[in-house]
Protein backbone atom coordinates (compact mmCIF):
# COMPACT_ATOMS: atom_id res chain seq x y z
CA UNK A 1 -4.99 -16.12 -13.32
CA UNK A 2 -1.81 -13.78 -13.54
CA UNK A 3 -2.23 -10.56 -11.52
CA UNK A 4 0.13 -7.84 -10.20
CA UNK A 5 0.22 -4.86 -9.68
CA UNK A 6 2.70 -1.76 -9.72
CA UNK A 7 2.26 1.55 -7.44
CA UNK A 8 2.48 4.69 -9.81
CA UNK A 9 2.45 7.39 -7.30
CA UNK A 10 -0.04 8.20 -4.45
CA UNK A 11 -3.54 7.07 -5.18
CA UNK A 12 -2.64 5.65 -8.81
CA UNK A 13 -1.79 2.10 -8.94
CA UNK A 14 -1.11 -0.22 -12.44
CA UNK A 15 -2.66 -3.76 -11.91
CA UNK A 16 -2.32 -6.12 -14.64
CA UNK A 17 -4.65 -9.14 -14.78
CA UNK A 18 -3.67 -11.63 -16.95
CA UNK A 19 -3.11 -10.05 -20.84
CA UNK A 20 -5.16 -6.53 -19.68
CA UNK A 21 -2.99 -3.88 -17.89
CA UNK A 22 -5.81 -1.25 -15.90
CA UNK A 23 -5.12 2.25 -14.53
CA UNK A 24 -6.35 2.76 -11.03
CA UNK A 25 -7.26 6.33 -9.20
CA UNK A 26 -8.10 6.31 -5.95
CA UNK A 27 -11.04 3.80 -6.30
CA UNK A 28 -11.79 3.41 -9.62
CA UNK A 29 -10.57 1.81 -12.92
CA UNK A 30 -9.99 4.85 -15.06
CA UNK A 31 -7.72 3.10 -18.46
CA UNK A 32 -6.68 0.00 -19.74
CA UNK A 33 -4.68 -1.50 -22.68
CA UNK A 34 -5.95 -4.92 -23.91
CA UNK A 35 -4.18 -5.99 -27.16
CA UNK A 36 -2.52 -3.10 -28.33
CA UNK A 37 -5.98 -0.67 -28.19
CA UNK A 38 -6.49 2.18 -25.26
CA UNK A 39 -9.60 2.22 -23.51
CA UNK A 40 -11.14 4.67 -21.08
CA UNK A 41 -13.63 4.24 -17.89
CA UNK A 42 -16.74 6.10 -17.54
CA UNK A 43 -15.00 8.11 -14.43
CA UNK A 44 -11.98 8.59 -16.41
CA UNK A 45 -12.00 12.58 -16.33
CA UNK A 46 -14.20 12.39 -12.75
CA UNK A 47 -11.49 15.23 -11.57
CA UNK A 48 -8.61 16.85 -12.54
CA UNK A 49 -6.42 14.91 -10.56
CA UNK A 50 -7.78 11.09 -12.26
CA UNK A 51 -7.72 13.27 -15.55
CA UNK A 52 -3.81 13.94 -14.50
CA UNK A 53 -3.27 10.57 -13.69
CA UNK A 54 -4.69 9.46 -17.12
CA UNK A 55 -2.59 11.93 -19.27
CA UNK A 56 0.51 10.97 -17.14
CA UNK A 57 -0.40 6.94 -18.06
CA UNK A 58 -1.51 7.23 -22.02
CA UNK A 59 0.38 10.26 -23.03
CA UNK A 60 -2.24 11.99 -24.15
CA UNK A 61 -3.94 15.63 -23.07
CA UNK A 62 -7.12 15.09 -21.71
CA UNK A 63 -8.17 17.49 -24.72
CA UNK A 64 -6.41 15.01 -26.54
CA UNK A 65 -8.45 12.53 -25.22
CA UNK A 66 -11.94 13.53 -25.57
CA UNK A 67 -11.14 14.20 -29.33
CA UNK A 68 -10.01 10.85 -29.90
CA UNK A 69 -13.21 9.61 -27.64
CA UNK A 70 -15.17 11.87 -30.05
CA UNK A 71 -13.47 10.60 -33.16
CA UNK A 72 -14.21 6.59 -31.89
CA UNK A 73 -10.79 6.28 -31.57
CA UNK A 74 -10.93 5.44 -28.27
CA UNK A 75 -13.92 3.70 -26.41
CA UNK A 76 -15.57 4.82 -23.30
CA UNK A 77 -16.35 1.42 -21.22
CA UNK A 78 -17.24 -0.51 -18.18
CA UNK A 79 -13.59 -1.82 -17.84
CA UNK A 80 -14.41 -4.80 -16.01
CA UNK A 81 -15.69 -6.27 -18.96
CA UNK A 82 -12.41 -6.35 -20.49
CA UNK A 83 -11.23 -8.97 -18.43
């Protein structure tokens, strides 16, 4: 198993675990990329600071977000599963 990880900024931490790269705020596992695709925690818009630290990661508005959520572009998931 291949893990490491990469402080973003104060409470927000990148940890990659073998081919899945999560976003961590504070405590919880907000985003990850896994092949290519974008996927979101259930706490990934908990406040405005995780919904910050989101935005900042992906790129995208949290309004931005929730329509591509909406749209099934993006899924909503227990991240852990990804791994």
């Amino acid at each position: 198993m291949n893990i490491s990880t990469y402080r973003l900024g104060a409470n927000v931490t990148e940890i990659t675990i073998n081919d899945v790269t999560y976003l961590q705020s504070y405590n919880s596992l907000v985003a990850a990329r896994k092949d290519g695709k974008l996927y979101l925690g259930p706490k990934w818009d908990y406040s405005v600071t995780t919904a910050k630290h989101v935005a900042q990661y992906t790129g995208y508005k949290s309004t931005e977000l929730r329509k591509m959520v909406k749209a099934g572009e993006v899924e909503v998931i227990d991240l852990e599963v990804l791994q």
